[in-house]
Protein backbone atom coordinates (compact mmCIF):
# COMPACT_ATOMS: atom_id res chain seq x y z
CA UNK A 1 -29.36 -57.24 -109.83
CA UNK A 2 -30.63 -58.42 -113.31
CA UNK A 3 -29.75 -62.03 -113.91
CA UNK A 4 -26.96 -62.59 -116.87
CA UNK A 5 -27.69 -64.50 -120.32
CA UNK A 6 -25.18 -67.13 -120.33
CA UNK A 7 -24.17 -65.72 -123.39
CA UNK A 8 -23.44 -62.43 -121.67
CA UNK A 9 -22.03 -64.40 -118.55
CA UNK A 10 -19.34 -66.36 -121.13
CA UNK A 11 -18.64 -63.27 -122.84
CA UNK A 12 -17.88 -61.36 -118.90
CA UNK A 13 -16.06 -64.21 -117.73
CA UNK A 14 -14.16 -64.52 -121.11
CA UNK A 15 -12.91 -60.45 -120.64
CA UNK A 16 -12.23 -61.08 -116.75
CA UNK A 17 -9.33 -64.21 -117.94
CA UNK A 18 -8.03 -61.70 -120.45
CA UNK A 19 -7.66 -59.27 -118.00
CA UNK A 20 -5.86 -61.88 -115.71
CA UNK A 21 -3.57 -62.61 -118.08
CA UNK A 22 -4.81 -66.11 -119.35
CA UNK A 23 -2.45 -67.73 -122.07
CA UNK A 24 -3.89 -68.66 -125.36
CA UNK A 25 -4.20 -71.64 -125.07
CA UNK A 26 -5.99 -71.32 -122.21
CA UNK A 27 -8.50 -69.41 -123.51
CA UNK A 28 -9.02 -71.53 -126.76
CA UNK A 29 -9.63 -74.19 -124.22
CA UNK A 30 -12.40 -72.51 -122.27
CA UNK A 31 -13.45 -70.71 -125.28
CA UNK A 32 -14.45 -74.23 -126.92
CA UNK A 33 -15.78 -75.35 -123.96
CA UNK A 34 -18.09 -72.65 -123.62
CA UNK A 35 -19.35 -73.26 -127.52
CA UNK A 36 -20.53 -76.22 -126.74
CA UNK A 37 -22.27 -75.67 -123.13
CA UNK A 38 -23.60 -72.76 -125.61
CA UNK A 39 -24.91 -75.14 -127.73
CA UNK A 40 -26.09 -77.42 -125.54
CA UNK A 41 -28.56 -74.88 -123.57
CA UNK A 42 -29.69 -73.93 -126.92
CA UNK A 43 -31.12 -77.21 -127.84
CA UNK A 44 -32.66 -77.86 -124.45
CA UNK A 45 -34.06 -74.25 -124.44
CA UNK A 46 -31.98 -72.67 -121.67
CA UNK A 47 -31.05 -68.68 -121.83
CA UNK A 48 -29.37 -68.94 -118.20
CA UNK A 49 -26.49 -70.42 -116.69
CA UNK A 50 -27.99 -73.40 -113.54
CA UNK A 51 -25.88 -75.62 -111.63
CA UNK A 52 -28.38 -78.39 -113.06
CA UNK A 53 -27.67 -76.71 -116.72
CA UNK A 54 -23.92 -77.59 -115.38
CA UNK A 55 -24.17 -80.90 -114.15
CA UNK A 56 -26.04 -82.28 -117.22
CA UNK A 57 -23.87 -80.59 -119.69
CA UNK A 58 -21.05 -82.28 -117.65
CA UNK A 59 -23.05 -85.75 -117.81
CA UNK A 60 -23.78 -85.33 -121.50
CA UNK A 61 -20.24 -84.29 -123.12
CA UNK A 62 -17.69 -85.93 -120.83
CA UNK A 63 -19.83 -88.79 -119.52
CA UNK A 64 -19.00 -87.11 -115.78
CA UNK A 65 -21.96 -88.48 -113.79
CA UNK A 66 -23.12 -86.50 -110.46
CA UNK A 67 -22.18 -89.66 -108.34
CA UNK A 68 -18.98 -89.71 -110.15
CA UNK A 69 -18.26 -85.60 -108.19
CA UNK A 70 -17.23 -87.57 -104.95
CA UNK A 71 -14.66 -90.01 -106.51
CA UNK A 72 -11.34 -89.19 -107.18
CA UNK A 73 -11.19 -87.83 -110.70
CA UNK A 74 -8.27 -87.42 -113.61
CA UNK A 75 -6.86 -84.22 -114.40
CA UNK A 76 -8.65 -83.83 -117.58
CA UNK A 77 -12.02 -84.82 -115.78
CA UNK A 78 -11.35 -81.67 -113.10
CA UNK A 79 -10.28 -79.08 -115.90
CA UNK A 80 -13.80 -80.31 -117.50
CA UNK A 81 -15.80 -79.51 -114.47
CA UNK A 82 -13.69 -76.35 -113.95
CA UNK A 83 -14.79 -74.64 -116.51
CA UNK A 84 -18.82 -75.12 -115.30
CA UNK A 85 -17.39 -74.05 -111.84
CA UNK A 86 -15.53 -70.97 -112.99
CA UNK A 87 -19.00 -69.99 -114.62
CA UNK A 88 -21.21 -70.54 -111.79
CA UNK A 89 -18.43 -68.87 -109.30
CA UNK A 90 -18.42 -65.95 -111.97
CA UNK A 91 -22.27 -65.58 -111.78
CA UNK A 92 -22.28 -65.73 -107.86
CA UNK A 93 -19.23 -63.55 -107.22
CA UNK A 94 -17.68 -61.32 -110.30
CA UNK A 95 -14.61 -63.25 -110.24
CA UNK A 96 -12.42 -66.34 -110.49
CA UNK A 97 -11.66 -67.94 -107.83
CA UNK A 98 -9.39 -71.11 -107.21
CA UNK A 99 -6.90 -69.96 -110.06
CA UNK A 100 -3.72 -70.97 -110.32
CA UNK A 101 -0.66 -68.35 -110.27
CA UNK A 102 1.51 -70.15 -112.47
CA UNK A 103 3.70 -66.86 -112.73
CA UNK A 104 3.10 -65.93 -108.92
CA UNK A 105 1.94 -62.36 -109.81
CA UNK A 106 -1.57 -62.14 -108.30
CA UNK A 107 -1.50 -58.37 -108.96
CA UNK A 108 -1.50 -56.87 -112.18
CA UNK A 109 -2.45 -53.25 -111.41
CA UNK A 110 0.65 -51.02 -110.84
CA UNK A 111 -1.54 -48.89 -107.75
CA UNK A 112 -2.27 -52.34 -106.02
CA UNK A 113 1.15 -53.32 -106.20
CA UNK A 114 2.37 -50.12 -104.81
CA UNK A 115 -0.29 -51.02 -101.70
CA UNK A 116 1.23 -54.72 -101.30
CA UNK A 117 4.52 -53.29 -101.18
CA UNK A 118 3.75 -50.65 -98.55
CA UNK A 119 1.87 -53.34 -96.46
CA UNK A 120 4.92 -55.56 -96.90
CA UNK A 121 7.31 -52.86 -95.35
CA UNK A 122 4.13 -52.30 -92.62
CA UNK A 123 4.55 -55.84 -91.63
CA UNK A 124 8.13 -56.12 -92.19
CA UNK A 125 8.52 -53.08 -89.54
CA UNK A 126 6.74 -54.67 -86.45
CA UNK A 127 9.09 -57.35 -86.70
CA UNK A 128 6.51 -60.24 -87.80
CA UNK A 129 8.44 -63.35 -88.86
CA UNK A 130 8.81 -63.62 -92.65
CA UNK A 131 6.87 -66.63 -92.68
CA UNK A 132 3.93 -64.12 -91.18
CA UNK A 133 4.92 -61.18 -93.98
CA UNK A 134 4.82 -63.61 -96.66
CA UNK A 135 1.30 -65.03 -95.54
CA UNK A 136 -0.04 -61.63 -95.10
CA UNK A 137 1.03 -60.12 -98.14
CA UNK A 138 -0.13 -62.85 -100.27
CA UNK A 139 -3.29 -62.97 -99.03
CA UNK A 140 -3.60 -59.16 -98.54
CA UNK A 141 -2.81 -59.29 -102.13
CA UNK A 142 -5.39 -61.50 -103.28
CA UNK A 143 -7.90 -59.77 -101.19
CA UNK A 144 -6.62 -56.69 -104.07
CA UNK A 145 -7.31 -58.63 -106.58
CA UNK A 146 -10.88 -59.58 -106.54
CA UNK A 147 -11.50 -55.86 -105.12
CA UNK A 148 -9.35 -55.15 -108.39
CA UNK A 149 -12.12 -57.39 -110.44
CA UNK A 150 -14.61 -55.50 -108.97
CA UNK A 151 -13.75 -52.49 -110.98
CA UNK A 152 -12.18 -50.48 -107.78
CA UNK A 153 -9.65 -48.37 -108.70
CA UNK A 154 -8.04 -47.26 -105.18
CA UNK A 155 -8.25 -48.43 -101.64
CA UNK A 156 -10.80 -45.60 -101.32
CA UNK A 157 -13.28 -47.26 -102.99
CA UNK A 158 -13.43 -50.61 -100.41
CA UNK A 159 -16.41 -50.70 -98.62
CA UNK A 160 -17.80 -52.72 -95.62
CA UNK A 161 -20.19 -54.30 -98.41
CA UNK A 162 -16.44 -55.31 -100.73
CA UNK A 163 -15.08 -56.72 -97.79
CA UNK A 164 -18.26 -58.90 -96.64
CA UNK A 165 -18.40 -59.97 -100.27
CA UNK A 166 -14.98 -61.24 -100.39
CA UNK A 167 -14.90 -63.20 -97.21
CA UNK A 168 -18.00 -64.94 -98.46
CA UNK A 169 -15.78 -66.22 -101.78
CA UNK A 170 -13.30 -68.71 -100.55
CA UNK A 171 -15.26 -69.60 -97.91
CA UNK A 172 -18.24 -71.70 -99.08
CA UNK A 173 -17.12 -75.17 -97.84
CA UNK A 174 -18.31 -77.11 -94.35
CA UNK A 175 -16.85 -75.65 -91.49
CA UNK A 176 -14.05 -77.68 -89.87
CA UNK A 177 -11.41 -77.04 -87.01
CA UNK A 178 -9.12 -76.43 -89.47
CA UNK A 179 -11.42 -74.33 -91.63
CA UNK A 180 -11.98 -71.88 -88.46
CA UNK A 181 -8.56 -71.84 -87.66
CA UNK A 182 -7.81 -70.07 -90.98
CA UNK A 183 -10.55 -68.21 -91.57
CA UNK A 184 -9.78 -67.15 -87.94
CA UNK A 185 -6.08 -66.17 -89.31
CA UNK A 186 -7.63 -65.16 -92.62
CA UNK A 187 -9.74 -62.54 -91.09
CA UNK A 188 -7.23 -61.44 -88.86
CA UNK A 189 -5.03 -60.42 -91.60
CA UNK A 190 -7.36 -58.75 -93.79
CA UNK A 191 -7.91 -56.78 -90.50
CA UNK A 192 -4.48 -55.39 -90.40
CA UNK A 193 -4.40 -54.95 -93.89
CA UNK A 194 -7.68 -52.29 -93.54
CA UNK A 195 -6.33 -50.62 -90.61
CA UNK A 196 -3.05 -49.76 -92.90
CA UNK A 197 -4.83 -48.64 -95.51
């Protein structure tokens, strides 16, 4: 796969929170963000989007230092580094991870929705606990949406290769106890969810 301008990266990533259904203001914020990491690789010569680009944009505009990454940090501090984070994810993966559903929709696309709501009645019917329906269908659901922001259309299109991709997303932390127990749980539903489908 050819590597991405960040130009071309800011302008995909930009399209992708449209599609999601980013408010305005939201997207005024990221889009002046972006302007000035824009600028910034300019005058230091960079056509690509780095981690180190990242980090010293972060060190040069909002006086973030690497060390600093490990300390607790404000609220404005974290939606400064999120928007270098929600660039490099973008690069790696085609999609935004970590977002917040204000709203609760995850699922915009009226086909998906239709598949989440057949799942649900799936679940619903071999008497899983609603605790266990909501869990499934939620994440079930968010499994739809990166496939969704892929540019799949229909659960025809899901290969092996989507599937692999998508467990590698969320995933990219230090494995713990906890960590295996829901991936473990994680994996288990996305199984179910296949087999239904």
């Amino acid at each position: 796969m050819q590597k991405k301008s960040l130009e071309a990266l800011v302008y995909d990533l930009e399209q992708e929170l449209l599609r999601l259904g980013y408010t305005e203001g939201s997207m005024n914020f990221y889009k002046r963000q972006w302007k000035k990491l824009l600028e910034f690789a300019e005058e230091i010569g960079e056509l690509y989007f780095t981690e180190s680009l990242g980090i010293n944009f972060i060190e040069k505009h909002f006086n973030i230092l690497k060390k600093d990454f490990n300390r607790t940090l404000t609220q404005s501090e974290v939606q400064n580094l999120r928007v270098i984070r929600m660039l490099g994810d973008f690069q790696l993966h085609g999609t935004v991870l970590r977002r917040y559903y204000k709203h609760k929709e995850i699922l915009h696309n009226p086909y998906f929705i239709k598949v989440i709501d057949e799942f649900k009645r799936y679940c619903m019917d071999r008497d899983y606990s609603s605790v266990t329906v909501g869990h499934y269908t939620k994440q079930a659901a968010k499994f739809l949406d990166y496939v969704d922001s892929q540019s799949i259309s229909s659960c025809n299109g899901i290969t092996i290769i989507i599937i692999n991709n998508y467990i590698k997303t969320p995933w990219r932390v230090i494995p713990t106890k906890r960590w295996s127990n829901s991936y473990a749980l994680y994996v288990r539903c996305l199984n179910i969810f296949t087999r239904t489908n």
